[in-house]
N, C-alpha and C. Protein backbone atom coordinates (compact mmCIF):
# COMPACT_ATOMS: atom_id res chain seq x y z
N UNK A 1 0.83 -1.20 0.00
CA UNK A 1 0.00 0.00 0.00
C UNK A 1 0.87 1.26 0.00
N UNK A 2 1.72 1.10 0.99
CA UNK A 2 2.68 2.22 1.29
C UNK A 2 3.53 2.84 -0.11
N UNK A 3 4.08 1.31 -0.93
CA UNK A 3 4.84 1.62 -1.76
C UNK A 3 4.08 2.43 -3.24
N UNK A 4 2.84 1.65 -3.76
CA UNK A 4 1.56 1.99 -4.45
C UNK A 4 1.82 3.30 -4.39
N UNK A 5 1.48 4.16 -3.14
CA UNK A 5 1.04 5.43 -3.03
C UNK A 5 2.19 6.57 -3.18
N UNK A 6 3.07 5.86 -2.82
CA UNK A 6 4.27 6.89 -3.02
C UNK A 6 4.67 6.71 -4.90
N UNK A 7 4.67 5.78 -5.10
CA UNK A 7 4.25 6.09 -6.92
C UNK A 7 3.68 6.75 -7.46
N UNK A 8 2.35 6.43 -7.16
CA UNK A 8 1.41 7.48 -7.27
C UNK A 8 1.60 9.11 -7.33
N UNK A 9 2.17 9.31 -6.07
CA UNK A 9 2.34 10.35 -5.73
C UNK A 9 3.20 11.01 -6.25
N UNK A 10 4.41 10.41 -7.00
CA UNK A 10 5.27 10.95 -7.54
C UNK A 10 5.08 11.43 -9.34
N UNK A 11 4.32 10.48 -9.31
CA UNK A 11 3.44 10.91 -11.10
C UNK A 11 2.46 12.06 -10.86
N UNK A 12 1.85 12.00 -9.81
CA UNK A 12 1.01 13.32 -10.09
C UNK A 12 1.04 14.45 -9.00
N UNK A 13 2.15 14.72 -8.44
CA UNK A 13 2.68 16.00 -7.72
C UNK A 13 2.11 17.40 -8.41
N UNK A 14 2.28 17.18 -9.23
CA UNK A 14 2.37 18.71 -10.22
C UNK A 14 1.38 19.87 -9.73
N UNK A 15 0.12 19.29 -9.86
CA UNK A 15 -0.93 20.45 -9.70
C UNK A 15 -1.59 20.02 -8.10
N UNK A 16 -1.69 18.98 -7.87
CA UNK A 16 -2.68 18.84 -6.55
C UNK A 16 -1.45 18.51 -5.49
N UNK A 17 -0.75 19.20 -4.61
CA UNK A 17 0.05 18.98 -3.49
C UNK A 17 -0.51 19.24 -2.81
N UNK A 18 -1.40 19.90 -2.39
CA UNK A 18 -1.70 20.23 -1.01
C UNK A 18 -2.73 18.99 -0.92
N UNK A 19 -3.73 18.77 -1.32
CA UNK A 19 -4.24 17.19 -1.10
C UNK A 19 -3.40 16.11 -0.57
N UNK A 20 -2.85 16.28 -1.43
CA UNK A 20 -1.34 14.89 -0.85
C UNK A 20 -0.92 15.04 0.42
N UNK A 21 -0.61 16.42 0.60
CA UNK A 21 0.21 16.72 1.62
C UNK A 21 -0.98 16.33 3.07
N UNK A 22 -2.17 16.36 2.68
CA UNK A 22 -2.99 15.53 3.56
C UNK A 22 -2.79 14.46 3.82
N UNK A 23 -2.78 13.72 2.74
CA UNK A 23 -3.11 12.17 2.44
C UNK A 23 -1.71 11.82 3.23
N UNK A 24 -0.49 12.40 2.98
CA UNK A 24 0.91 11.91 3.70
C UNK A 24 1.02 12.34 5.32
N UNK A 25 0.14 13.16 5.55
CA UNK A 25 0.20 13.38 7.02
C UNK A 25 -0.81 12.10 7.62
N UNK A 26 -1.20 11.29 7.46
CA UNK A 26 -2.47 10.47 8.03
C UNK A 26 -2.11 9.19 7.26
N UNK A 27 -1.07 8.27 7.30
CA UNK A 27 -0.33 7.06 5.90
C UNK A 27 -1.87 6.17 6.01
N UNK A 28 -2.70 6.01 7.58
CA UNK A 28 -3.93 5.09 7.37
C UNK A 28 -4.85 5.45 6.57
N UNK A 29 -5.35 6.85 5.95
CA UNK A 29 -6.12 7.07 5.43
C UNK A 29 -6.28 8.41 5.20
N UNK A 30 -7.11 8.94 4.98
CA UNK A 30 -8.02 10.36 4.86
C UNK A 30 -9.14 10.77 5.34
N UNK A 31 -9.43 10.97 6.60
CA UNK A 31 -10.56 11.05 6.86
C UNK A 31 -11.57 12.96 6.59
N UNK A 32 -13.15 12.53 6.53
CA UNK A 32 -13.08 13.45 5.86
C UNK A 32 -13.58 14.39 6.74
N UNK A 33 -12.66 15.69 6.63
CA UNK A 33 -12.74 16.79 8.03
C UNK A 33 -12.94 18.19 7.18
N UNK A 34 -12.97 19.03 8.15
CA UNK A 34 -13.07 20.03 7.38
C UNK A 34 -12.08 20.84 6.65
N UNK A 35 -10.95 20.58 7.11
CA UNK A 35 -9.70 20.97 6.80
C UNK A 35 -9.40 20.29 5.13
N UNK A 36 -9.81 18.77 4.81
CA UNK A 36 -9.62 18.59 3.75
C UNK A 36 -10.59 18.98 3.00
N UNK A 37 -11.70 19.05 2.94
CA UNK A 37 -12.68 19.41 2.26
C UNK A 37 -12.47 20.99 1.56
N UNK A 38 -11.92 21.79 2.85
CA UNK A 38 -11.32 22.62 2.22
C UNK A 38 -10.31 22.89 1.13
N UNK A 39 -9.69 22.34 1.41
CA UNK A 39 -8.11 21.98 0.30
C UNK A 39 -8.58 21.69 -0.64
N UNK A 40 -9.60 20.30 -0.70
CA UNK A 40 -10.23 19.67 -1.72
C UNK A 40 -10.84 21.25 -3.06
N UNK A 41 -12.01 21.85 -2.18
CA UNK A 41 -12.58 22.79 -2.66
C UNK A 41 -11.88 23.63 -3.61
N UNK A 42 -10.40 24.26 -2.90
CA UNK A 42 -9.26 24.70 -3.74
C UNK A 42 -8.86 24.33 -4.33
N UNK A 43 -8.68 23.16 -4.56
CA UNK A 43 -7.83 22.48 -5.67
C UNK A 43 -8.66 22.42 -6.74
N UNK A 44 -9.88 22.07 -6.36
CA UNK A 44 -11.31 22.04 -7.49
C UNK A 44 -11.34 23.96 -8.36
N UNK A 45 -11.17 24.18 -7.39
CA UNK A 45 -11.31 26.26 -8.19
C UNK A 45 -10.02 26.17 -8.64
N UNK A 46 -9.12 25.58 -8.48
CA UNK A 46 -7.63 25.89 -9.03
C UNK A 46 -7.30 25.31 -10.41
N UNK A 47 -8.02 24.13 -10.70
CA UNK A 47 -8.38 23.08 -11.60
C UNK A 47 -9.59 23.89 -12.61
N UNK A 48 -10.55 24.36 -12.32
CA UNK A 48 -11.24 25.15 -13.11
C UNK A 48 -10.75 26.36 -13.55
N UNK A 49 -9.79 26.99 -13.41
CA UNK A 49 -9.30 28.17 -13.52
C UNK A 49 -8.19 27.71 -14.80
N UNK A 50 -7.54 26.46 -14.49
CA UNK A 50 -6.25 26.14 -15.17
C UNK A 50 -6.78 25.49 -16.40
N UNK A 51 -8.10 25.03 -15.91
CA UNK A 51 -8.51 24.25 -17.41
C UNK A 51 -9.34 25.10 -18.58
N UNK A 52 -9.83 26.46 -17.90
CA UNK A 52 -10.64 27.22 -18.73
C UNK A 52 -9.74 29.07 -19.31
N UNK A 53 -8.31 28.88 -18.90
CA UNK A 53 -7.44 29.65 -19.14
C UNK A 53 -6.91 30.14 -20.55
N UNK A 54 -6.53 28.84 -21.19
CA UNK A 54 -6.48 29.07 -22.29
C UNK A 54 -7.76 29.93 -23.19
N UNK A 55 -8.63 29.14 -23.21
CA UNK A 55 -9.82 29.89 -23.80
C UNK A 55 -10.01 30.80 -23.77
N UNK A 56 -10.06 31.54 -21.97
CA UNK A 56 -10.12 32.72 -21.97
C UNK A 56 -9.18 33.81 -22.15
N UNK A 57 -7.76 33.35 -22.13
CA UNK A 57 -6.85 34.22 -22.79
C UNK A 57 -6.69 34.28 -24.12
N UNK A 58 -7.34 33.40 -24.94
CA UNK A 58 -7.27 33.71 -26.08
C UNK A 58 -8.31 34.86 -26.83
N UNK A 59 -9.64 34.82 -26.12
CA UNK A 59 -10.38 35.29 -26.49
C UNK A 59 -9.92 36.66 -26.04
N UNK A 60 -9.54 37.05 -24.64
CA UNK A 60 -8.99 38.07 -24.17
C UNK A 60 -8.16 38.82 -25.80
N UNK A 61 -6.76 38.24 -25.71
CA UNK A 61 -5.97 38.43 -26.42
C UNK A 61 -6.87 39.23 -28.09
N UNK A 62 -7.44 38.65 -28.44
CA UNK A 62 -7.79 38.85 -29.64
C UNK A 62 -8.68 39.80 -29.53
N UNK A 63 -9.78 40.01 -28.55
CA UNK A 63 -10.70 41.00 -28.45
C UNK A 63 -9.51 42.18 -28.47
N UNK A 64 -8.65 42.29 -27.52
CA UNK A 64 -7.56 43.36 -27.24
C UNK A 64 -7.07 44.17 -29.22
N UNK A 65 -6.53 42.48 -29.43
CA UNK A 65 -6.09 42.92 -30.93
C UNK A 65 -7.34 43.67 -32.14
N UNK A 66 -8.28 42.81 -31.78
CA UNK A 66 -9.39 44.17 -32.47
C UNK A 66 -9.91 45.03 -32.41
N UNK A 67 -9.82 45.64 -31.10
CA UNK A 67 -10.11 47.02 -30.59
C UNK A 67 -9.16 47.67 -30.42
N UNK A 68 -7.57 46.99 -31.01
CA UNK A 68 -6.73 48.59 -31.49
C UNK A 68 -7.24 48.82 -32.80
N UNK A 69 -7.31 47.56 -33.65
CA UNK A 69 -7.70 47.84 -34.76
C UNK A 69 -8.91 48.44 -35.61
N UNK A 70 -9.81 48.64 -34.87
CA UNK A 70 -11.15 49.48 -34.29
C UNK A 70 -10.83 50.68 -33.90
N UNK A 71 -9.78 51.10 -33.18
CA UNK A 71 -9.25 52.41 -32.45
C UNK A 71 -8.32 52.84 -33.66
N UNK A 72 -7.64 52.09 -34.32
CA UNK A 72 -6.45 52.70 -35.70
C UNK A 72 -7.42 53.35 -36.57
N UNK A 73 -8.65 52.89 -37.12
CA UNK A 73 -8.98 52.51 -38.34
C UNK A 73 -10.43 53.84 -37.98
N UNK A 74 -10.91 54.03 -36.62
CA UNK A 74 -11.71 54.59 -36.18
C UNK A 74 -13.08 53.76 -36.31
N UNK A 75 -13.00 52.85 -36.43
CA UNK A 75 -14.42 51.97 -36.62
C UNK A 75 -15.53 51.74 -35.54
N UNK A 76 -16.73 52.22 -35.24
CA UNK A 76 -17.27 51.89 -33.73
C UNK A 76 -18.45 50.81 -34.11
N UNK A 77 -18.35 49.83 -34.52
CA UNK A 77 -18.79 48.44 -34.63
C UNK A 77 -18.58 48.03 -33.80
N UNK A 78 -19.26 47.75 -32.57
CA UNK A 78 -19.19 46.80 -31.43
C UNK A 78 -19.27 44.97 -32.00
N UNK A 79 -19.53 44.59 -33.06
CA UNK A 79 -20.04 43.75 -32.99
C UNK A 79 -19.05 43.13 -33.63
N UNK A 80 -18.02 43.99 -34.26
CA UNK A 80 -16.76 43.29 -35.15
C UNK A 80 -15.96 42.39 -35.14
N UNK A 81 -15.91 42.32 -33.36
CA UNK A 81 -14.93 41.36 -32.40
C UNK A 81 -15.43 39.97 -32.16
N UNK A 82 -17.09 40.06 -32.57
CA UNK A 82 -17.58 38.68 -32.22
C UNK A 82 -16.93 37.79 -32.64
N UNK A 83 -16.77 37.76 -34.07
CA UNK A 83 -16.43 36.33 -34.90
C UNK A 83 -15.01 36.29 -34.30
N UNK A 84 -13.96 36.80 -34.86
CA UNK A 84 -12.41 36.60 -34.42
C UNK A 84 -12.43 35.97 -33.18
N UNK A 85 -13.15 36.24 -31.91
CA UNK A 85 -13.42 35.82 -30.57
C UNK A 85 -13.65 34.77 -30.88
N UNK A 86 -14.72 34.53 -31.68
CA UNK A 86 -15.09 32.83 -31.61
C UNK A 86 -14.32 32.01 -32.39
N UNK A 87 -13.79 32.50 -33.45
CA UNK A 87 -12.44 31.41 -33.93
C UNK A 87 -10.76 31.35 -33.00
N UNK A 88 -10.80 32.29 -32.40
CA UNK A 88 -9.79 32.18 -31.31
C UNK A 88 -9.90 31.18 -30.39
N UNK A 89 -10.98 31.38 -30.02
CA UNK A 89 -11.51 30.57 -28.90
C UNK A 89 -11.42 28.62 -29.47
N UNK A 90 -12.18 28.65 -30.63
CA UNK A 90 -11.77 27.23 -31.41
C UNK A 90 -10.71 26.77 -31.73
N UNK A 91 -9.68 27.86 -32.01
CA UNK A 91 -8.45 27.18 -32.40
C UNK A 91 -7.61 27.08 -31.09
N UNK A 92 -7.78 27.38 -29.82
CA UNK A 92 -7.34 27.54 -28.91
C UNK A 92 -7.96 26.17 -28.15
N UNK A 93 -9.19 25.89 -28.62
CA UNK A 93 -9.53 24.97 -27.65
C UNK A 93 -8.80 23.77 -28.65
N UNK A 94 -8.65 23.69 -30.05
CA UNK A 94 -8.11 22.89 -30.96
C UNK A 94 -6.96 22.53 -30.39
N UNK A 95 -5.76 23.44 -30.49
CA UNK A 95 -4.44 23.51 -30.00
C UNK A 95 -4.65 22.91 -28.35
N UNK A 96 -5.25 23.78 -27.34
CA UNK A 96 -4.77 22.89 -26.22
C UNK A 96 -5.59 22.07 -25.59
N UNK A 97 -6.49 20.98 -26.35
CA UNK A 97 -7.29 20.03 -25.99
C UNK A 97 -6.53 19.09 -25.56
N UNK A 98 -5.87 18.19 -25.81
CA UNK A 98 -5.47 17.26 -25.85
C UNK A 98 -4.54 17.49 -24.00
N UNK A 99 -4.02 18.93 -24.16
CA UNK A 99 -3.60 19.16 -22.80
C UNK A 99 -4.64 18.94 -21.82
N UNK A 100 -5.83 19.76 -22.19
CA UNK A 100 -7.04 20.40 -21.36
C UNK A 100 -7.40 18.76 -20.85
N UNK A 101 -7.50 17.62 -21.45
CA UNK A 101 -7.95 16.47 -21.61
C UNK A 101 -7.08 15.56 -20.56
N UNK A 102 -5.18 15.88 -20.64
CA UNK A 102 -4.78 15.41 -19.91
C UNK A 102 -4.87 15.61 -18.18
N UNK A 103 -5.33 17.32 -18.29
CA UNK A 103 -5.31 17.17 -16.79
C UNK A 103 -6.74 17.04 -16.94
N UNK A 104 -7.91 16.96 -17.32
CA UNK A 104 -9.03 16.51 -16.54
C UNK A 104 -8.99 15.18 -16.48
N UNK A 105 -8.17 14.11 -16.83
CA UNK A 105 -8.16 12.72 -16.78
C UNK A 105 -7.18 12.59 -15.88
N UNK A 106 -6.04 13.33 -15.17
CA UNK A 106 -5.51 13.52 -13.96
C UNK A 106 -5.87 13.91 -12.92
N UNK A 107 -6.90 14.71 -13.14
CA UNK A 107 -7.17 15.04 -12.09
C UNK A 107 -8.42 14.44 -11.81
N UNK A 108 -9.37 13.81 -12.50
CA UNK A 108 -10.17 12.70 -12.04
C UNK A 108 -9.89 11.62 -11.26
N UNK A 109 -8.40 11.18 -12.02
CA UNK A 109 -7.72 9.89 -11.21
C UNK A 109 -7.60 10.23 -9.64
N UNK A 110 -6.84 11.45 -9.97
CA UNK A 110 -6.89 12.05 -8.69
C UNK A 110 -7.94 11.77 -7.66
N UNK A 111 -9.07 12.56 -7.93
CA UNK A 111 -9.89 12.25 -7.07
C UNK A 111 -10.70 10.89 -6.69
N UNK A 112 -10.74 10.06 -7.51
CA UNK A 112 -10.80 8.49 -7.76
C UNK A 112 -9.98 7.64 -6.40
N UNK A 113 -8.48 8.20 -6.57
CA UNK A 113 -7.70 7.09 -5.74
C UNK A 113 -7.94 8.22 -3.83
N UNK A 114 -8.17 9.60 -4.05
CA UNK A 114 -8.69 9.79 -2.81
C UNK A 114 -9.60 9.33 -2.34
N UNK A 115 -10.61 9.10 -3.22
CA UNK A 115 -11.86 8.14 -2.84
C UNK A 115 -11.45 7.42 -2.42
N UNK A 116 -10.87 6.31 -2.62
CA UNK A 116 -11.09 4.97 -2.62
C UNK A 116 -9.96 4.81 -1.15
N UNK A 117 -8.70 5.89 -0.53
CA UNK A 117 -8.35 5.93 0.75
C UNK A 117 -9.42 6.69 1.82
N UNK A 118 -10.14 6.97 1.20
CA UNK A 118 -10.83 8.00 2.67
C UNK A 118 -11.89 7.05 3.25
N UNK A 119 -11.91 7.46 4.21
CA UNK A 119 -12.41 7.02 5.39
C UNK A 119 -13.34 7.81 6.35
């Protein structure tokens, strides 16, 4: 068990430590308190933030780039930025899916093998 978990633990350090750092203070288990639930909670907003980043910096980014080009050109079309936004946003989710994919299938596991120690 002991050895299992420290494997574990060493493949997926990256984004969820402070969970762990639960799970390694208590080697019998996890029980569920308020202190982890908390952590848990954070790691969950930290995980939504990291997985919906790209998107939104892209869209960011590009709205930015068409409202100089709106401000150069003097154009007051509010509505100009829609489309570019939404192909940013597609090729962005294109490009970093496969990432976006790896950590939500990490971080599922994640919560999977906490399951299955808590107590």
């Amino acid at each position: 068990m002991v050895g299992d978990y420290w494997y574990y633990l060493s493949q997926r350090v990256l984004l969820y430590k402070s969970i762990f750092l639960v799970v390694m203070m208590n080697k019998m288990g996890v029980y569920m308190s308020q202190d982890f639930f908390l952590i848990l909670f954070k790691d969950s907003v930290k995980f939504a933030f990291l997985l919906s980043a790209p998107c939104l910096l892209a869209s960011l980014f590009s709205g930015i780039l068409i409202s100089f080009f709106q401000s150069s050109m003097q154009i007051s079309e509010q509505t100009l930025s829609f489309i570019p936004k939404i192909i940013s946003v597609f090729l962005s989710c294109i490009f970093f899916g496969p990432w976006m994919l790896q950590v939500t299938v990490d971080y599922i596991k994640n919560i999977f093998y906490i399951i299955s120690i808590l107590k």
